[in-house]
Protein backbone atom coordinates (compact mmCIF):
# COMPACT_ATOMS: atom_id res chain seq x y z
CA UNK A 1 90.10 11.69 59.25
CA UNK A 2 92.67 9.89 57.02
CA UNK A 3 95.53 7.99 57.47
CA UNK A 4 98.94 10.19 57.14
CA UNK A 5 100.70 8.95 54.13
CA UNK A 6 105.16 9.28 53.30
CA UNK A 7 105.85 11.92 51.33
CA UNK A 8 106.47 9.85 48.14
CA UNK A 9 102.77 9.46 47.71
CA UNK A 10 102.67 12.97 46.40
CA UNK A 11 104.44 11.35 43.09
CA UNK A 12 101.17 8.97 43.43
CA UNK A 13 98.00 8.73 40.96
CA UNK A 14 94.35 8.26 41.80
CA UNK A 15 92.45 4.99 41.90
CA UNK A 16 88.90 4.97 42.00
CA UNK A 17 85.99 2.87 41.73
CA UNK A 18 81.89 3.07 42.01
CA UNK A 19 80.04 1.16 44.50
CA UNK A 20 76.86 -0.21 43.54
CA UNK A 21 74.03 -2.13 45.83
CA UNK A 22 71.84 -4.83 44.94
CA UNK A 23 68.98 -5.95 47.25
CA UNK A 24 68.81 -9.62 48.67
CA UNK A 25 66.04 -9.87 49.63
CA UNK A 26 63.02 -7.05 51.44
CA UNK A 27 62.96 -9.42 54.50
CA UNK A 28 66.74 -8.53 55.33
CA UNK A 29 66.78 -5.09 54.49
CA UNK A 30 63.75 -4.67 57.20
CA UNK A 31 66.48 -6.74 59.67
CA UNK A 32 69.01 -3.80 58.96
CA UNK A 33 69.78 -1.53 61.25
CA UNK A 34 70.28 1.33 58.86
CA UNK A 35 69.15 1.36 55.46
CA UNK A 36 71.39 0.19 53.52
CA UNK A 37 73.66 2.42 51.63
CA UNK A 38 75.96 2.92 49.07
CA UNK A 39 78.33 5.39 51.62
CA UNK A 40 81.01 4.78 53.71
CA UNK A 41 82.17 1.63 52.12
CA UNK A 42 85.90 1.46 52.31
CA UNK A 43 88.44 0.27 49.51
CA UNK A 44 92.30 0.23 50.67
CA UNK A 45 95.66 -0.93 48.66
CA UNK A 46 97.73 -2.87 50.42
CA UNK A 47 101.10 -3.04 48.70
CA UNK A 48 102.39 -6.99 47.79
CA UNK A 49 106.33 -5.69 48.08
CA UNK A 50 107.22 -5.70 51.53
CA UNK A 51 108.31 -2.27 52.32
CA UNK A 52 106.83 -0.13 50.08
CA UNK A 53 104.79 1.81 52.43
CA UNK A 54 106.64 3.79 55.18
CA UNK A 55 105.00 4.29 58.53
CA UNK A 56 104.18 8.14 58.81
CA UNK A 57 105.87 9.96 61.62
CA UNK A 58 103.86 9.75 65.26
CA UNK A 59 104.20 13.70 65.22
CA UNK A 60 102.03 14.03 61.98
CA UNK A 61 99.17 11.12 62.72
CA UNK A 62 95.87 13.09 63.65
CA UNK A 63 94.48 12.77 66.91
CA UNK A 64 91.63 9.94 66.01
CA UNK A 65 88.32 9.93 68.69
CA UNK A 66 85.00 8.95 68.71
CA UNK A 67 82.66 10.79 70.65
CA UNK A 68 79.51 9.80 72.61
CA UNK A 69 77.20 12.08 72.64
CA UNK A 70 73.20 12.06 72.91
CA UNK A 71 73.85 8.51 73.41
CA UNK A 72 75.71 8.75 69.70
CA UNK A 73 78.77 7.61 68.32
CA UNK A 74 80.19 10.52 66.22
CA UNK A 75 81.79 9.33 63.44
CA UNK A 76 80.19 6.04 62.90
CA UNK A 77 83.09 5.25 60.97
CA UNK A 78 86.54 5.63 61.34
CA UNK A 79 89.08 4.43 59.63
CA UNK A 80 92.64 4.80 61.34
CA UNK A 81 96.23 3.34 60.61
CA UNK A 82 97.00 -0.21 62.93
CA UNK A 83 98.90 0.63 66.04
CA UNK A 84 96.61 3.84 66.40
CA UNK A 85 94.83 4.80 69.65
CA UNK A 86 91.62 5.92 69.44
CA UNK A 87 90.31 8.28 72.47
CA UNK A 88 86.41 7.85 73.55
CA UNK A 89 85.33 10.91 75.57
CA UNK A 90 81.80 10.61 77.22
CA UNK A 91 80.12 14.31 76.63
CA UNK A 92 76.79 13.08 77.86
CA UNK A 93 75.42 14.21 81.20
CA UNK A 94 76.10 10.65 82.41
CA UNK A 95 77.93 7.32 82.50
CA UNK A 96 78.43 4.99 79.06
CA UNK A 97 80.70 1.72 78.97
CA UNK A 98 82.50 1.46 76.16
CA UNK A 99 82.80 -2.49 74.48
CA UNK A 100 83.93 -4.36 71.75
CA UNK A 101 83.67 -8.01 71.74
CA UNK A 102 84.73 -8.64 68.36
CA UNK A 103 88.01 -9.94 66.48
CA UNK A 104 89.28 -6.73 65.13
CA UNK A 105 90.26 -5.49 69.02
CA UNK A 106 88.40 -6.78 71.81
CA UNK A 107 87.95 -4.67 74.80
CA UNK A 108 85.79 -3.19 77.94
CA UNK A 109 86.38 0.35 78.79
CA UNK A 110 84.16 -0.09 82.35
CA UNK A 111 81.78 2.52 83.55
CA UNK A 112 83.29 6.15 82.95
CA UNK A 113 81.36 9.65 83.87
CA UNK A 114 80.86 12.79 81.68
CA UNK A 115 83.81 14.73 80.79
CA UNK A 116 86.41 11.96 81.34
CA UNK A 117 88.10 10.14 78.68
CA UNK A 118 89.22 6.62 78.18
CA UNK A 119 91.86 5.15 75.02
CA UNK A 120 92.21 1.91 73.24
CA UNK A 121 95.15 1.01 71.23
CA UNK A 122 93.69 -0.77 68.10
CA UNK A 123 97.17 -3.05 67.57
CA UNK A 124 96.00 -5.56 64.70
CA UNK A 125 94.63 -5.28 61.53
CA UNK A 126 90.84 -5.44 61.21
CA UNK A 127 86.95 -4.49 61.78
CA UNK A 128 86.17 -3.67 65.31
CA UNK A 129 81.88 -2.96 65.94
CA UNK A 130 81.89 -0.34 69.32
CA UNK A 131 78.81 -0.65 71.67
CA UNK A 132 77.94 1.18 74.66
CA UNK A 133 76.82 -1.23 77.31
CA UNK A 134 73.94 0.45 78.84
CA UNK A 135 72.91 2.23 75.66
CA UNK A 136 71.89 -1.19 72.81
CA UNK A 137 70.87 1.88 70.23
CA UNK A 138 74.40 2.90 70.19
CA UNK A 139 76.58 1.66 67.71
CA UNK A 140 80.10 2.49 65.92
CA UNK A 141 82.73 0.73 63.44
CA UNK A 142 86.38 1.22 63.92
CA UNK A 143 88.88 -0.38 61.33
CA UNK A 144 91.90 -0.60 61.45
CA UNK A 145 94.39 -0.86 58.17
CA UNK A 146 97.93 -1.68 57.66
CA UNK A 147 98.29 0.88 54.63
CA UNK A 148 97.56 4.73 53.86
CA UNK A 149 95.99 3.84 50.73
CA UNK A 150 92.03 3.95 51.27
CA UNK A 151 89.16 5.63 50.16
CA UNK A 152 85.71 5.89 51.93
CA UNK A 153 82.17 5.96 49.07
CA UNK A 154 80.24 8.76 49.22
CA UNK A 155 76.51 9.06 49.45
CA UNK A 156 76.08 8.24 45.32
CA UNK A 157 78.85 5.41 45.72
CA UNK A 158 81.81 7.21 44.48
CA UNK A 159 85.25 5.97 45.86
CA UNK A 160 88.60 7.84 45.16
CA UNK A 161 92.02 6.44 46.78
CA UNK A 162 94.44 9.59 46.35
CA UNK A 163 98.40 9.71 45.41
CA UNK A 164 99.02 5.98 45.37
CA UNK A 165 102.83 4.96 44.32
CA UNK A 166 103.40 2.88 41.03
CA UNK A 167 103.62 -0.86 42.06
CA UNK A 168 101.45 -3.79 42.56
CA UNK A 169 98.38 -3.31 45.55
CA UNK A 170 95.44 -6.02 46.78
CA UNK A 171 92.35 -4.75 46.94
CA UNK A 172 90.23 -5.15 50.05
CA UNK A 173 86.66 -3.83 50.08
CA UNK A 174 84.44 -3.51 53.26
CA UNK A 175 80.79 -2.54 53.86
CA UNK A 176 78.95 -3.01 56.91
CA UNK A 177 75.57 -4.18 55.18
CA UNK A 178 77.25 -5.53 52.30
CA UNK A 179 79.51 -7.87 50.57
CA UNK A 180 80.99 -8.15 47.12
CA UNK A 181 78.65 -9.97 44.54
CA UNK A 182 81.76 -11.33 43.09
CA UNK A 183 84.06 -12.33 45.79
CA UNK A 184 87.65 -12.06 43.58
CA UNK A 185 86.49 -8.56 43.42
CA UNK A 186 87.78 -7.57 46.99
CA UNK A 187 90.88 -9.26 46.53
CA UNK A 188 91.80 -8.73 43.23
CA UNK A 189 95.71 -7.46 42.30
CA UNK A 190 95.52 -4.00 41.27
CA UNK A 191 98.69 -2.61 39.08
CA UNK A 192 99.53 1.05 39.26
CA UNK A 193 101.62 3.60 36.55
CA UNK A 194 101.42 6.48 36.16
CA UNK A 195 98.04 6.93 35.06
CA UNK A 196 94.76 7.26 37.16
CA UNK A 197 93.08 3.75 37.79
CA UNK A 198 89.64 3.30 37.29
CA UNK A 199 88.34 0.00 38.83
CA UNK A 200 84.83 0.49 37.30
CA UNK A 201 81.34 -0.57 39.16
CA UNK A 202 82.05 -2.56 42.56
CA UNK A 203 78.78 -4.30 42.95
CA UNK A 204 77.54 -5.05 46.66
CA UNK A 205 74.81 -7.17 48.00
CA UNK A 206 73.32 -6.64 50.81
CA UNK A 207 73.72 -8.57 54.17
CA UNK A 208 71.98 -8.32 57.56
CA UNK A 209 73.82 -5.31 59.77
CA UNK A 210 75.95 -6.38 62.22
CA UNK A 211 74.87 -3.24 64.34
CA UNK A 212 70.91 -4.18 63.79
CA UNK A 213 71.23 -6.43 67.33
CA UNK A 214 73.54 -7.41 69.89
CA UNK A 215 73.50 -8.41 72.86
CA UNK A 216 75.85 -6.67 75.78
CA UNK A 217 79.17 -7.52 77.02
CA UNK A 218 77.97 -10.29 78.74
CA UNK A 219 76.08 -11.90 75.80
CA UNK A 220 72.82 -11.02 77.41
CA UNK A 221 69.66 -9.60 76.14
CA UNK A 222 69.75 -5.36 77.22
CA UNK A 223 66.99 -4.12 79.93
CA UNK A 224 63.87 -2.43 79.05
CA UNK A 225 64.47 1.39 78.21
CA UNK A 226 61.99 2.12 80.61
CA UNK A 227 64.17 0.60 83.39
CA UNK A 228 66.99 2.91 82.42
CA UNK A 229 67.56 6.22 84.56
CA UNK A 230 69.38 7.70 81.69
């Protein structure tokens, strides 16, 4: 799902960039969670003249969830604009607790049954990791942006940002297993015309996951599996 962007973006060019990995080490990529991965790293634009990016109407913004199901989080990334709500409906055969404990938005959503549904407003900018409470294998990434102008890699690390206005943008990369090699490179000052913009190779190292372990929402170890009923 993307962010809805004004209409003037349609005047917009394309910016794009390639996302590369390099390996720390083979004792932290066995500490990863997933393997790590070229995909779903995010690059976003935000504009440096106040103004220059109109908030889309509330009657065109997509209806943004993320789903639990077969003790999943479907997607494992979203990306949605800052002010959004995001829904979490449980369609498992039985209860999950929604949690985030980190400094993008914190929040507990409590116990909550199948076929119910429970909301949180993600008001400030940044990287929010979603756990389920009685669940430690499920995990999730919500972040929230302040500007239409991002682009998720695909699986061979291609990244395309689409219709971005002429003007002056900082770049901002994320990757949840990986951080910029060379650290100017996520916040360098990108200038747009009105020709495409190719950024060239973005090269990532990688980092232990932040979804690899975690404790619960009360900064406790999880029970056993086998002492869970579902």
């Amino acid at each position: 799902m993307g962010i809805a962007a004004p209409q003037l973006c349609a005047q917009g060019v394309e910016v794009s960039a390639k996302v590369l990995l390099r390996a720390s080490s083979p004792s932290n990529d066995r500490k990863n969670h997933n393997s790590p991965s070229v995909e779903n790293v995010v690059l976003w634009l935000s504009p440096l003249k106040p103004g220059t990016t109109v908030p889309p109407s509330l009657a065109r913004q997509p209806l943004y969830r993320l789903v639990q199901k077969d003790k999943m989080f479907a997607p494992h990334l979203l990306v949605v604009p800052t002010g959004t709500s995001v829904q979490f409906p449980n369609e498992d055969p039985f209860f999950h607790n929604v949690f985030s404990l980190f400094n993008g938005k914190r929040f507990d959503l409590g116990l909550y049954e199948s076929g119910t549904t429970r909301s949180v407003r993600f008001d400030r900018e940044g990287v929010s990791y979603i756990f389920c409470n009685i669940h430690p294998e499920m995990g999730a990434v919500i972040l929230a942006i302040s500007t239409p102008y991002y682009g998720v890699s695909a699986k061979n690390g291609v990244v395309s940002i689409h219709n971005v206005p002429p003007g002056g943008y900082r770049l901002s990369v994320w990757s949840e297993n990986g951080e910029p090699v060379d650290q100017t490179a996520g916040e360098q000052v990108i200038q747009v015309s009105s020709e495409p913009v190719s950024l060239g190779n973005i090269t990532l190292q990688t980092t232990a996951d932040a979804l690899a372990r975690h404790e619960n929402k009360f900064g406790q170890d999880y029970k056993p599996s086998h002492d869970l009923h579902y």
